[in-house]
Protein backbone atom coordinates (compact mmCIF):
# COMPACT_ATOMS: atom_id res chain seq x y z
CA UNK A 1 81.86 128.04 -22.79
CA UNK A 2 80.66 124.69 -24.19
CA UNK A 3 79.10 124.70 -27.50
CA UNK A 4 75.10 124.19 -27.50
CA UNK A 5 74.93 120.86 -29.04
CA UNK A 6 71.30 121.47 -30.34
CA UNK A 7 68.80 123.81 -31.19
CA UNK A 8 70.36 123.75 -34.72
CA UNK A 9 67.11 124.21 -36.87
CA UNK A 10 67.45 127.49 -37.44
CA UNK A 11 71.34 126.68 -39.68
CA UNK A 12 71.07 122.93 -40.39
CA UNK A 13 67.85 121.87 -43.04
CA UNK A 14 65.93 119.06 -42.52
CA UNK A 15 67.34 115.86 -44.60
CA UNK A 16 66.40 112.59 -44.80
CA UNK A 17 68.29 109.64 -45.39
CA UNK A 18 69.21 109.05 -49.48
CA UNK A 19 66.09 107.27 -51.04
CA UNK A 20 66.78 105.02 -53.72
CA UNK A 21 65.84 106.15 -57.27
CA UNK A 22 62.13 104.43 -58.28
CA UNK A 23 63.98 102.94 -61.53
CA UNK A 24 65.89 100.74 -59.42
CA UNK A 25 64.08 100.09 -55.91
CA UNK A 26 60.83 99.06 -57.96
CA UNK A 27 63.00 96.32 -59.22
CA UNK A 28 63.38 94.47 -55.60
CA UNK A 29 61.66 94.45 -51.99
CA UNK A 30 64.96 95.70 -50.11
CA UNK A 31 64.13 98.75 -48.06
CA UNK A 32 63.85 102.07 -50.34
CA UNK A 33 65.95 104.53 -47.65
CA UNK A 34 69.21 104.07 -47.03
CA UNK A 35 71.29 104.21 -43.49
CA UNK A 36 71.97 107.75 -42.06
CA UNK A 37 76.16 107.79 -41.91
CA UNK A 38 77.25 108.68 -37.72
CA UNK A 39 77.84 112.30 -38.34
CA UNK A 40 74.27 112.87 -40.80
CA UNK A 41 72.57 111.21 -37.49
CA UNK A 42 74.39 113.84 -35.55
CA UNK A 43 73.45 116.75 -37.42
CA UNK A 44 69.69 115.67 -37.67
CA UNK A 45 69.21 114.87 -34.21
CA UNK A 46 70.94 118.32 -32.99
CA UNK A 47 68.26 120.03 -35.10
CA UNK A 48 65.64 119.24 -32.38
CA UNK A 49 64.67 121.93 -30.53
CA UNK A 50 64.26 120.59 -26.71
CA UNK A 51 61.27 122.53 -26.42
CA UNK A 52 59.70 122.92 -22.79
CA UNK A 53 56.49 120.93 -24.28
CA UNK A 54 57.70 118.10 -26.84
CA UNK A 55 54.37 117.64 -28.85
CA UNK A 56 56.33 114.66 -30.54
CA UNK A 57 56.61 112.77 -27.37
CA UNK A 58 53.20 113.33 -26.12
CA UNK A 59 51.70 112.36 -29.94
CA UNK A 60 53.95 109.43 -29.66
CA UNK A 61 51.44 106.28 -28.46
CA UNK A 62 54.55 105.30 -26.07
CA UNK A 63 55.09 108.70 -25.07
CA UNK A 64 58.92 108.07 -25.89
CA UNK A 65 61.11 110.24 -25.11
CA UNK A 66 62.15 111.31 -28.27
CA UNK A 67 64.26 114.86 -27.43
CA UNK A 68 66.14 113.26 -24.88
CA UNK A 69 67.28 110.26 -27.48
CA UNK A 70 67.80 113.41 -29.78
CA UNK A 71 70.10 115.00 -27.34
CA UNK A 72 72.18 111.89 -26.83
CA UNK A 73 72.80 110.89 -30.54
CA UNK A 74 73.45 114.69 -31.04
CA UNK A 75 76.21 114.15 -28.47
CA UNK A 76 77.58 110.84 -29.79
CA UNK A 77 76.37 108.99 -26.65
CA UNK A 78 74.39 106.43 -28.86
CA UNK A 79 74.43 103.22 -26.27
CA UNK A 80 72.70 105.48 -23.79
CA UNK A 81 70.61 106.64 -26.72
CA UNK A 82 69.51 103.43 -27.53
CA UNK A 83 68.93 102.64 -23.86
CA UNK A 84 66.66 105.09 -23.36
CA UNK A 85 64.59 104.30 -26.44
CA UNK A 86 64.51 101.00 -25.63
CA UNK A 87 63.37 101.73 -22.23
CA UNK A 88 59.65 102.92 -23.53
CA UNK A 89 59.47 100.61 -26.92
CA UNK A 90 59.75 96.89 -27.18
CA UNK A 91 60.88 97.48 -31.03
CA UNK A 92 62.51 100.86 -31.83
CA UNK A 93 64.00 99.60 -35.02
CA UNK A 94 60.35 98.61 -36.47
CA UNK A 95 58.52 101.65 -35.30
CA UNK A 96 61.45 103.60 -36.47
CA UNK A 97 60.86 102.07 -40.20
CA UNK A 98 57.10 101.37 -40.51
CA UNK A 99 55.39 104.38 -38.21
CA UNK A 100 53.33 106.93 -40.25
CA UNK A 101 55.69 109.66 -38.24
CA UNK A 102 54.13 112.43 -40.79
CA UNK A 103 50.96 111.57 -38.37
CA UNK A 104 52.41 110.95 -35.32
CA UNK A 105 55.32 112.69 -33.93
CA UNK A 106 57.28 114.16 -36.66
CA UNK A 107 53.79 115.78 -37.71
CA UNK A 108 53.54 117.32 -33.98
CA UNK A 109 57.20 118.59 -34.29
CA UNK A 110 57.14 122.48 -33.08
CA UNK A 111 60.03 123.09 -35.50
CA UNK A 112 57.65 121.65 -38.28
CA UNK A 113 54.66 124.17 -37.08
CA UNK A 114 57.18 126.75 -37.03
CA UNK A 115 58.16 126.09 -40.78
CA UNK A 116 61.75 124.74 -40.32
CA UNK A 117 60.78 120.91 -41.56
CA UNK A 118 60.62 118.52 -38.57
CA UNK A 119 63.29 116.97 -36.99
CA UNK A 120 63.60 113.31 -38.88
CA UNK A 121 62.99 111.52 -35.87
CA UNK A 122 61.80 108.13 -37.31
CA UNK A 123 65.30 107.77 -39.35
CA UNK A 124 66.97 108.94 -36.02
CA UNK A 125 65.18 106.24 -33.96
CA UNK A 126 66.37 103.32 -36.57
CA UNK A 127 69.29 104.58 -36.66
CA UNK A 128 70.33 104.49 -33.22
CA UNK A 129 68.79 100.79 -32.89
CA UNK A 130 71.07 99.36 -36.12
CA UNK A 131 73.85 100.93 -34.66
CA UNK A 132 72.89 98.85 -31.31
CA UNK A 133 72.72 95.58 -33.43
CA UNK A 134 75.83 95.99 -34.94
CA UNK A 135 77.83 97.00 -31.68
CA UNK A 136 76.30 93.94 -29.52
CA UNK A 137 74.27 96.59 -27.66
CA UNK A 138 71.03 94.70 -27.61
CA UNK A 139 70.60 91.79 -25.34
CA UNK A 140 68.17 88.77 -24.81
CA UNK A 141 66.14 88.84 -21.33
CA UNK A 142 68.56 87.91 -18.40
CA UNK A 143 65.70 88.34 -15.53
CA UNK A 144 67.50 88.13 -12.10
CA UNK A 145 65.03 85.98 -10.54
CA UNK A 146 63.11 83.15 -12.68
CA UNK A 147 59.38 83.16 -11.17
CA UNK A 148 56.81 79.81 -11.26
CA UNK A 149 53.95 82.11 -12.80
CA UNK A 150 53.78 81.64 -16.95
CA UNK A 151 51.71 83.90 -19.27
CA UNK A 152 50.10 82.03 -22.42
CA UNK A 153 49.92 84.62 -25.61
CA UNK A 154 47.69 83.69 -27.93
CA UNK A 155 49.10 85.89 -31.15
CA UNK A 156 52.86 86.43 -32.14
CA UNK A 157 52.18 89.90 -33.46
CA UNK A 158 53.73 93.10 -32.25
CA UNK A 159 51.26 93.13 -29.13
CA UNK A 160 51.53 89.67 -28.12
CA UNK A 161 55.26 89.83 -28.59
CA UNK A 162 56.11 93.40 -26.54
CA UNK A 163 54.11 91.98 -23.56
CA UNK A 164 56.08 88.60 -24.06
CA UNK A 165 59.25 90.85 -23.69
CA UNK A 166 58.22 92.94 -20.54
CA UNK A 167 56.92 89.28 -19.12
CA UNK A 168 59.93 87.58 -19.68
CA UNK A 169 62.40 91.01 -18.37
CA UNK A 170 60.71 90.06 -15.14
CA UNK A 171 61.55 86.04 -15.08
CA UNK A 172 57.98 85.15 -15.83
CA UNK A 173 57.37 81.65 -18.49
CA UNK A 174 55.97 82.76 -21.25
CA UNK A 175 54.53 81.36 -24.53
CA UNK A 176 53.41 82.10 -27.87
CA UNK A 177 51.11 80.95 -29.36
CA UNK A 178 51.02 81.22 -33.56
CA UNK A 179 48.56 79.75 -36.43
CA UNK A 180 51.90 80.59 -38.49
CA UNK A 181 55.14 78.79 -38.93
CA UNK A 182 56.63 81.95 -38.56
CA UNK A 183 56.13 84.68 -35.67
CA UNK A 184 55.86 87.87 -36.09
CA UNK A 185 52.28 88.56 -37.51
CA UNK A 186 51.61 91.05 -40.14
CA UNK A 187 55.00 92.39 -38.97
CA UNK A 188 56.48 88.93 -40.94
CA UNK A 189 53.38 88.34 -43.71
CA UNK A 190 51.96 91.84 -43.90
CA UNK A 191 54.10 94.45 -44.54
CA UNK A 192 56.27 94.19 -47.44
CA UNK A 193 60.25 93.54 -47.39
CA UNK A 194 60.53 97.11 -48.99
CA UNK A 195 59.33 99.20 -45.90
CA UNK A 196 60.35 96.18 -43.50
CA UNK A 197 63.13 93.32 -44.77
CA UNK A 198 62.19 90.27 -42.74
CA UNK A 199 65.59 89.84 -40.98
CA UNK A 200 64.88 92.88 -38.78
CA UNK A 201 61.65 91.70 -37.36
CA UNK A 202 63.74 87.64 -37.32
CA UNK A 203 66.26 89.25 -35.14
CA UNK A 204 63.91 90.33 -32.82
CA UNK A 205 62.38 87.09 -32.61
CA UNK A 206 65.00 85.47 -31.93
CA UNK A 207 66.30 87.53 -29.41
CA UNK A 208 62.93 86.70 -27.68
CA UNK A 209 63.83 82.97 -27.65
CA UNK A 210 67.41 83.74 -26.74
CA UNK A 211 65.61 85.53 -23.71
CA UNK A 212 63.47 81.98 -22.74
CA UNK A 213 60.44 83.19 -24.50
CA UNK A 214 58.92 79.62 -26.42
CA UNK A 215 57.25 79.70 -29.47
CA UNK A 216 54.32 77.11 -30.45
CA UNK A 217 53.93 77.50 -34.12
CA UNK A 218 51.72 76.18 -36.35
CA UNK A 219 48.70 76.60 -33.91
CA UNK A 220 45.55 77.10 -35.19
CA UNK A 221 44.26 78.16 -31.86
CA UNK A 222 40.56 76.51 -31.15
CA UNK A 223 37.96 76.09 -28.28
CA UNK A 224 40.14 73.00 -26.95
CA UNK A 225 43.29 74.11 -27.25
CA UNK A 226 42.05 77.55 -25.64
CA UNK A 227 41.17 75.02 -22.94
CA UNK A 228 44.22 73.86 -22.36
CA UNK A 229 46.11 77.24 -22.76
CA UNK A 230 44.02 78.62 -19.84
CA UNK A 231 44.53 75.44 -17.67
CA UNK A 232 48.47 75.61 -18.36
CA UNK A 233 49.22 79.43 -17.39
CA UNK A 234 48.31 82.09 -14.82
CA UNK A 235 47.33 84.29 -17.26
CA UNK A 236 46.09 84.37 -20.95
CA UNK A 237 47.13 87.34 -23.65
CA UNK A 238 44.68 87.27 -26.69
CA UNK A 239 46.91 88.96 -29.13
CA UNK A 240 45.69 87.52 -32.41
CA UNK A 241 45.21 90.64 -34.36
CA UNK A 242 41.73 91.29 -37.02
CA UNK A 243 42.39 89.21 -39.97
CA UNK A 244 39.10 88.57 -41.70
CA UNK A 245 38.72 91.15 -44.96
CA UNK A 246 35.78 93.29 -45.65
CA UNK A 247 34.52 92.35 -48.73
CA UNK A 248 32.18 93.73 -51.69
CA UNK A 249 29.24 92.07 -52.47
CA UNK A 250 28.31 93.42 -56.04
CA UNK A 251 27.79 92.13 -59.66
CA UNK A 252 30.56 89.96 -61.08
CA UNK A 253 32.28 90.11 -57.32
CA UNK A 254 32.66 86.20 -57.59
CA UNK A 255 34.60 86.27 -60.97
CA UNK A 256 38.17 85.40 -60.80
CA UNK A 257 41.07 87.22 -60.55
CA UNK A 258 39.39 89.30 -57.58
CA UNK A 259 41.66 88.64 -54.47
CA UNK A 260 41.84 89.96 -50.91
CA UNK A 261 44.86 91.83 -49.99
CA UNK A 262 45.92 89.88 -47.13
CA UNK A 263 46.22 86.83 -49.28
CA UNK A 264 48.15 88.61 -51.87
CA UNK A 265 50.62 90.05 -49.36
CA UNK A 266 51.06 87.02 -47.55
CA UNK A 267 52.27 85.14 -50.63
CA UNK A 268 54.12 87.70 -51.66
CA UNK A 269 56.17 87.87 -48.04
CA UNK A 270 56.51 84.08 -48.05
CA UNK A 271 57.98 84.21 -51.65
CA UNK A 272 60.65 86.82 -49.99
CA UNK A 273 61.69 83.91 -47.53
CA UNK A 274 62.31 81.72 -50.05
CA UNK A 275 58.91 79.64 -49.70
CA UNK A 276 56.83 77.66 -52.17
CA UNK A 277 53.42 78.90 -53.04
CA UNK A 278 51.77 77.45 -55.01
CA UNK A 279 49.07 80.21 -55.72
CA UNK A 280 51.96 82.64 -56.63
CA UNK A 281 53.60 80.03 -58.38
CA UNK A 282 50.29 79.10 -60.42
CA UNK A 283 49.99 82.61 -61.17
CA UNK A 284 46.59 83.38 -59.20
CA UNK A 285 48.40 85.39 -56.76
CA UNK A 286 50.96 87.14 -58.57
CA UNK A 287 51.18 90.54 -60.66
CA UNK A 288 53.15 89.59 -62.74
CA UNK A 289 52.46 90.66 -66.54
CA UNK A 290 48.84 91.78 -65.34
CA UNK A 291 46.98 95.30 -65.46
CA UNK A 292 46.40 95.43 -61.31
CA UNK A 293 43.23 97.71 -59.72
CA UNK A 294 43.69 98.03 -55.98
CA UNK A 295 40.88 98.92 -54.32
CA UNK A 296 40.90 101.22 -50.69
CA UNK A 297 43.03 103.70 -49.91
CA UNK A 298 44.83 103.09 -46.46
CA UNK A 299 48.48 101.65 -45.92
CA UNK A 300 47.00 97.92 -46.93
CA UNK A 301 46.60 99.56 -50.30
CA UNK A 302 49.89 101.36 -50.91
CA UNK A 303 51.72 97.56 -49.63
CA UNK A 304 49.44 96.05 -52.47
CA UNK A 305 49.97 98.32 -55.41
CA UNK A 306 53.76 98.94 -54.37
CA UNK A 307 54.06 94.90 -54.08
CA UNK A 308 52.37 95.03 -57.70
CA UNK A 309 54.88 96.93 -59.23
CA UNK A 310 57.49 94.76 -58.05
CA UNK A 311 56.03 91.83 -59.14
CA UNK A 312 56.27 93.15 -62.36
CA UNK A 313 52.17 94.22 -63.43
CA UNK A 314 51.95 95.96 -66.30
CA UNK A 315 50.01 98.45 -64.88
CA UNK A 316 48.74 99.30 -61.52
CA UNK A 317 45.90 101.93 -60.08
CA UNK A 318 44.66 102.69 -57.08
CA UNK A 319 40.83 103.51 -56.54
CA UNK A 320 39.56 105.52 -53.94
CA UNK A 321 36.47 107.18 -52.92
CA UNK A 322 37.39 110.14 -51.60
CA UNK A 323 40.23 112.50 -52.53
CA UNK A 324 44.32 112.68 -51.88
CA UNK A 325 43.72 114.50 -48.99
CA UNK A 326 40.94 112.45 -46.97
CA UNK A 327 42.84 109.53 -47.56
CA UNK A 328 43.68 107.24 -44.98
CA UNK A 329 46.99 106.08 -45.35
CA UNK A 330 50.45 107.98 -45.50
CA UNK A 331 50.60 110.63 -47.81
CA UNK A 332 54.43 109.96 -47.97
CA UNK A 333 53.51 106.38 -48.76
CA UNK A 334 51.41 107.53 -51.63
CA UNK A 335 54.06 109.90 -52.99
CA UNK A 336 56.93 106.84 -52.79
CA UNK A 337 54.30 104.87 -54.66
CA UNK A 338 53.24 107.41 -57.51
CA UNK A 339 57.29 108.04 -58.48
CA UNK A 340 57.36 103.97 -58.50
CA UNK A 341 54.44 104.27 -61.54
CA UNK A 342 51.30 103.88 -58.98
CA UNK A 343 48.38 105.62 -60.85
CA UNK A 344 45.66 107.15 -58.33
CA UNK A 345 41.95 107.51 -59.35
CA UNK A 346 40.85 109.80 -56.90
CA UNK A 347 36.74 110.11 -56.12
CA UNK A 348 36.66 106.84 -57.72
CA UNK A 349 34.37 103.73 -56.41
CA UNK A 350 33.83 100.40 -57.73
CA UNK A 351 30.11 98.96 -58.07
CA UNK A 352 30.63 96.08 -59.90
CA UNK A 353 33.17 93.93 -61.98
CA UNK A 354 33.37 92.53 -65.78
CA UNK A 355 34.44 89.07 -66.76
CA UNK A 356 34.90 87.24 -69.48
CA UNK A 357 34.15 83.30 -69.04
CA UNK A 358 34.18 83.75 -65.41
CA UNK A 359 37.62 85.52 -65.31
CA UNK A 360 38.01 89.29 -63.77
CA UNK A 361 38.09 91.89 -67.06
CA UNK A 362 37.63 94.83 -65.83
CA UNK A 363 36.17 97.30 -62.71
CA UNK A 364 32.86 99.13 -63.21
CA UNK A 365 33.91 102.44 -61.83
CA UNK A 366 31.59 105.24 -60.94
CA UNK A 367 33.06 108.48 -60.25
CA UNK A 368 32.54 110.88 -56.62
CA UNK A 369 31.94 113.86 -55.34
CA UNK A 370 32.18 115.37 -51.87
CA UNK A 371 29.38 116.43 -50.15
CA UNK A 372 27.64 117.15 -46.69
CA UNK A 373 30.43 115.48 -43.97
CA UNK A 374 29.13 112.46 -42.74
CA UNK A 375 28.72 111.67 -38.93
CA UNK A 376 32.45 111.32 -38.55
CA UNK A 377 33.32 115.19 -39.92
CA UNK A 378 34.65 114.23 -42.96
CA UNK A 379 32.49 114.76 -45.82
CA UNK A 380 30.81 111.90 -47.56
CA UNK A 381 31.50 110.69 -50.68
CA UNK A 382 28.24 111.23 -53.70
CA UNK A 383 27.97 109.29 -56.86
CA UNK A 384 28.13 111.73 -60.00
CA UNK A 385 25.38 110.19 -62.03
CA UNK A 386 26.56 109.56 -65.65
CA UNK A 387 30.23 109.61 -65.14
CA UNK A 388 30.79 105.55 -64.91
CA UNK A 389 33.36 103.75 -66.68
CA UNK A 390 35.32 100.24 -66.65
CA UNK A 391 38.54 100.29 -65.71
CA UNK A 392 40.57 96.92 -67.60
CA UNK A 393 41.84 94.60 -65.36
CA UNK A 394 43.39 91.29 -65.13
CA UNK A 395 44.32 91.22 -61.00
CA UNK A 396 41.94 93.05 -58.92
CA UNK A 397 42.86 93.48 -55.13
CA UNK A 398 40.27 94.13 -52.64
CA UNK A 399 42.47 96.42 -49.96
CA UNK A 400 39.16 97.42 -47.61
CA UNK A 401 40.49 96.91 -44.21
CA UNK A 402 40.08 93.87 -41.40
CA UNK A 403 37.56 92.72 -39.21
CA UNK A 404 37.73 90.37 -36.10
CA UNK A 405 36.86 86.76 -36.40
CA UNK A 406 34.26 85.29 -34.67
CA UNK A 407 36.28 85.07 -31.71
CA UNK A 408 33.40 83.52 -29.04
CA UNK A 409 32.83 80.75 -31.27
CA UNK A 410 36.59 80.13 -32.48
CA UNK A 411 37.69 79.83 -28.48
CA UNK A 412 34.46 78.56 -27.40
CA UNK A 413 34.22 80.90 -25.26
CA UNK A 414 30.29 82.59 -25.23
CA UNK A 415 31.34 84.80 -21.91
CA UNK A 416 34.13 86.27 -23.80
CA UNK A 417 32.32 89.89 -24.13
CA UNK A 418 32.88 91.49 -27.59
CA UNK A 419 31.47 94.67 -28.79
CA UNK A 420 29.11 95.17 -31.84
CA UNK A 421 32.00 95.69 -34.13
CA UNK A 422 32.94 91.88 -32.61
CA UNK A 423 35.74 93.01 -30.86
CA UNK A 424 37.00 92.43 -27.80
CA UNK A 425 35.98 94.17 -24.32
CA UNK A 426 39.06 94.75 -22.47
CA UNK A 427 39.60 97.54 -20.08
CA UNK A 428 41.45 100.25 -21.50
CA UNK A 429 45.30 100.37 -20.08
CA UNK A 430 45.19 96.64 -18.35
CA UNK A 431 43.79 94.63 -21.10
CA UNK A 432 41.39 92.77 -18.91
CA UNK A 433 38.62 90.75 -20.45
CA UNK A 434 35.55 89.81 -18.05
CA UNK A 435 36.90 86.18 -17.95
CA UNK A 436 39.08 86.37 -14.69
CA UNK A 437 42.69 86.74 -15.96
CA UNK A 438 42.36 86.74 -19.31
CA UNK A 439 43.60 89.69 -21.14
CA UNK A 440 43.38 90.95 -24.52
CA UNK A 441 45.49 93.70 -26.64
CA UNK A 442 46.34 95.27 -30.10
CA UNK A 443 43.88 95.05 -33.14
CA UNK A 444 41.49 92.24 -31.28
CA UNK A 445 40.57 94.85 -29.05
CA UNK A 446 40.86 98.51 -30.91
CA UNK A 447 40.07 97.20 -34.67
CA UNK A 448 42.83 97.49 -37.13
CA UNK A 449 45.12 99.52 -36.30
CA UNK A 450 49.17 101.25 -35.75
CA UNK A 451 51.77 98.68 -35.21
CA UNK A 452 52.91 100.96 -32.21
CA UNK A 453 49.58 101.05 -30.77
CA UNK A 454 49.64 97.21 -30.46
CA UNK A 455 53.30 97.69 -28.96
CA UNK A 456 51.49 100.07 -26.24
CA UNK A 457 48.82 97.51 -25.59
CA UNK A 458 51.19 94.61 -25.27
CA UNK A 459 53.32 96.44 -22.82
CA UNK A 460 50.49 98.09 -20.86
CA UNK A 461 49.26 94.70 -20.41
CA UNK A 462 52.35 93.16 -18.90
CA UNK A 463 52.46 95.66 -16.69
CA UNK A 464 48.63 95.02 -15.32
CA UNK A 465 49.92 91.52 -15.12
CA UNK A 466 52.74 92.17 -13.30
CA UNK A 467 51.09 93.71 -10.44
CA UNK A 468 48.26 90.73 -10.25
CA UNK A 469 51.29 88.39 -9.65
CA UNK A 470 52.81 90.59 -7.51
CA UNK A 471 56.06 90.56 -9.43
CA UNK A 472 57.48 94.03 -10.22
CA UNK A 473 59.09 94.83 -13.59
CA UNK A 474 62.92 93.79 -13.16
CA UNK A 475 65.67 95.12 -14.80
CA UNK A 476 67.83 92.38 -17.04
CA UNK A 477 70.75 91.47 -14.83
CA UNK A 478 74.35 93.27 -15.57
């Protein structure tokens, strides 16, 4: 009788792959968890349970299917592994690295609920795409049949880029369209090197133009050029992501030394590739001998104060409103950031800001309670009269989430329907705008957002596509 390959939570604990000790990792960006060896990823992935009803793969935003991939790395069939995971997600490797899995599927994991520790399926599903990398197993698009139609994408973020795959699979022309000179999106200039180094999301990229995808960089898309996108192509993806910061409007907010967080990260990333800036370089935008206050408390945050320490700030903390456990962002984020030196303030709120001649000294903090929950459930922060202080700082980072550009004005495009939050109407599943065949997908349309929710997007969007032109989703040639 053959051995049952899985089921093995019940003898083999949950581990995850070796983390690098904070003394050192805090000293560089490089990634903070190290590979899973072949036989770890064996003995991880057999601890899966194959339940009748995988929660994980119905929590999953591209419903992968996560125990099958289990099964096959279990069983040392990792091509087919990687085959199947590829089959539902554009990028495995970056979802695998970068997905808040405690939220998502490895939160949903019926072993977890059962109080055997989940099955570590996010180091699992990078681990089977690396090994793919390595052993030639991932190829560029080789469509059978090269079609007339062409699809413009107006964004070379994780949305515009998975429907640029699924296009392209199928032999339709397709082209980016980036304001960068790199693609990529906040995949490239948002999220630090040390929970994504650049060269995986590169690869990718240049698989896509291996595959016939063409990239327009350096494209500050505006009404004209939207123009002529629409004239050139059959279709139109707007893919551009939310990139304008919500900002505080209180006394001493115009001092300086008070910075948004995308600008701080973005100089930061471009440093990594070996890039002059000269507002890191000048010292505006860099940590670097300073006492840092980060303000917000979702994953934007934990890249800021985590890039901080890097940099080399003196000291960093972290203010947020509410406490540890209404926060936004990834509890195991947080925890990798406190053993790096991160201080938290819970119930802490800024209302104003210090200077001295017209340069940031210091954050006028005024401490919180919880009260009554607000309209969303979760109870609203109150102000404890009495209890303000000033927090000393030299680099203040304003980490309070994105909001969509003005986008009817910037493509001159008034029948463009938006919603009140000034993002974009598309229909949910297809993508489609109420301007005949253009589309929209990821953060443009949902507000900021999960990488892998932009992936779903992208390639539910393709698909809608697809079926307008007629042309079915082809497999890549043999």
């Amino acid at each position: 009788m053959a051995k049952q390959p899985m089921l093995k939570f019940v003898s083999v604990d949950r581990d995850m792959p070796e983390k690098r000790q904070a003394e050192t990792r805090r000293e560089d960006f490089d990634e903070i968890y190290a590979e899973y060896a072949d036989a770890k990823a064996k003995e991880q992935a057999s601890r899966c349970s194959q339940c009748g009803v995988p929660y994980c793969q119905t929590h999953c935003p591209l419903h992968n299917n996560i125990p099958d991939w289990l099964r096959l790395t279990a069983t040392g069939r990792l091509e087919e592994a990687y085959q199947m995971s590829q089959a539902t997600n554009t990028f495995p490797e970056i979802c695998g690295r970068i997905c808040p899995q405690d939220r998502l599927c490895e939160g949903n994991c019926v072993i977890e609920q059962s109080g055997h520790g989940t099955v570590t399926i996010g180091s699992v599903e990078k681990y089977i795409t690396d090994t793919a990398w390595e052993n030639g197993w991932v190829k560029p698009a080789a469509p059978a049949v090269e079609r007339p139609e062409s699809v413009g994408i107006i964004g070379g973020g994780p949305g515009g880029l998975a429907a640029a795959d699924m296009l392209r699979q199928a032999g339709i022309q397709v082209t980016v369209y980036d304001r960068y000179d790199r693609a990529g999106g906040l995949l490239t200039y948002g999220i630090p090197g040390f929970k994504l180094e650049k060269d995986v999301v590169m690869r990718r990229i240049q698989q896509l133009k291996d595959g016939g995808v063409e990239f327009v960089m350096d494209c500050d898309v505006d009404a004209d050029i939207f123009a002529t996108i629409q004239a050139e192509h059959d279709a139109v993806i707007i893919a551009t992501g939310v990139y304008k910061s919500r900002d505080l409007q209180m006394p001493g907010s115009g001092a300086q030394g008070i910075e948004k967080a995308i600008d701080f990260l973005v100089a930061s990333n471009r440093k990594s590739f070996g890039d002059a800036v000269e507002d890191y370089d000048n010292g505006r935008l860099s940590a670097d001998g300073k006492r840092v206050v980060v303000i917000g408390g979702g994953d934007t945050a934990m890249d800021c104060v985590r890039t901080s320490i890097r940099e080399g700030a003196v000291s960093v903390k972290c203010l947020y409103r509410r406490d540890r456990a209404n926060m936004p962002g990834s509890q195991r984020e947080v925890a990798n950031a406190e053993e790096e030196g991160v201080v938290f303030e819970w119930l802490s709120a800024p209302k104003g800001f210090t200077d001295d001649n017209g340069k940031v000294s210091g954050v006028m903090v005024q401490k919180m309670r919880l009260g009554a929950p607000d309209a969303s459930g979760r109870q609203a922060p109150e102000v404890i009269e009495g209890a303000d202080y000033v927090e000393e700082a030299d680099l203040v980072i304003k980490a309070l989430g994105f909001e969509p550009e003005d986008m009817q004005t910037m493509f001159g495009k008034p029948e463009l329907a938006v919603t009140r939050w000034g993002t974009i109407k598309a229909q949910f599943t297809t993508g489609e705008t109420e301007i005949p065949g253009v589309y929209a997908v990821g953060d443009i349309v949902r507000g900021a957002s999960l990488v892998v929710w932009a992936i779903k997007d992208g390639r539910d969007c393709a698909e809608a596509i697809l079926k307008k032109l007629n042309a079915p989703a082809a497999v890549a040639a043999e």
